[in-house]
Protein backbone atom coordinates (compact mmCIF):
# COMPACT_ATOMS: atom_id res chain seq x y z
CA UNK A 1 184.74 72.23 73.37
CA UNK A 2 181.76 69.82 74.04
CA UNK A 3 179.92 71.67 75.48
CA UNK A 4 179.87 74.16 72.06
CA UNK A 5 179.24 71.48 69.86
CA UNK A 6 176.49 69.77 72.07
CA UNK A 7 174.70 73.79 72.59
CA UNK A 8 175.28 74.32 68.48
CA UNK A 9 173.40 70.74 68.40
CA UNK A 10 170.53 71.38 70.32
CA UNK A 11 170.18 74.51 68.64
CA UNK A 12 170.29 72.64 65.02
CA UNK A 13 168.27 70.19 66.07
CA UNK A 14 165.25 72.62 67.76
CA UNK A 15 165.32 74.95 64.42
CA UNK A 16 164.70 71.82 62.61
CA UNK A 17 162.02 70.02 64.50
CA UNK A 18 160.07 74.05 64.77
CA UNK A 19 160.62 74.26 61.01
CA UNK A 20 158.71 70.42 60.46
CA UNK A 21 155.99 71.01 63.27
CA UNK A 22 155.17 74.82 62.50
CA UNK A 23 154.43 74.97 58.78
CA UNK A 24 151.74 76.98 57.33
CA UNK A 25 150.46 80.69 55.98
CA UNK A 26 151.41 83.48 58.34
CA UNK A 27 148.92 85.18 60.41
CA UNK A 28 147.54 88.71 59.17
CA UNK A 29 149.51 90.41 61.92
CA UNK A 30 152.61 88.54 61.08
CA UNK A 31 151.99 89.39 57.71
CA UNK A 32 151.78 93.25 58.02
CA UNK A 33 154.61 93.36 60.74
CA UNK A 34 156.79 96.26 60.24
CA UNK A 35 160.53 94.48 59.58
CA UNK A 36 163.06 94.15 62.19
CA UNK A 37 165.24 97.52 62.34
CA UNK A 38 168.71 96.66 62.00
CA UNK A 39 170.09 97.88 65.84
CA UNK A 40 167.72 95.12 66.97
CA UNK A 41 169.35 92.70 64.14
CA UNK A 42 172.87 93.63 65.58
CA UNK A 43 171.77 93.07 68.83
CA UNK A 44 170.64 89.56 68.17
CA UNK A 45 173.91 89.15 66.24
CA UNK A 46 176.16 89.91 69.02
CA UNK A 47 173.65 88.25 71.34
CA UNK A 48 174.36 84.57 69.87
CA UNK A 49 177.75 84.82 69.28
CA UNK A 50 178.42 85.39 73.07
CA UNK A 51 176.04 82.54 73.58
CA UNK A 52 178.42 80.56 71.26
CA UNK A 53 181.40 82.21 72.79
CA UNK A 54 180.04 81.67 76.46
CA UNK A 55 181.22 77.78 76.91
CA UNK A 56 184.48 78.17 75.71
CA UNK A 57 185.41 81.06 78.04
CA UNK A 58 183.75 78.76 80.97
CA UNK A 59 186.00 75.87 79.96
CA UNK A 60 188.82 78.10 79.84
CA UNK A 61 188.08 79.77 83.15
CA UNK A 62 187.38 76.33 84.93
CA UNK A 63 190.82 75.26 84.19
């Protein structure tokens, strides 16, 4: 169970220091980048919750 809060953390805490250290106007290529289709958004989605999910089953399994 630590070891979800403490990887939720550092994940809070790097999406906030990025947000205060990388402000400003997108590029021109950023700006006319097509959007990201939605298979690649599911992806992602199912990507971080087994990194979420990932600790606990290690906890569990080291038990």
């Amino acid at each position: 169970m630590i070891a979800l809060v403490e990887s939720v953390a550092s994940f809070a805490w790097f999406l906030y220091w990025f947000g205060r250290t990388v402000p400003g106007e997108p590029s021109e290529e950023v700006a006319a980048a097509a959007p990201l289709p939605a298979t690649m958004q599911g992806v992602l989605v199912v990507l971080i919750i087994m990194s979420l999910c990932s600790s606990v089953f290690a906890a569990l399994w080291l038990q």
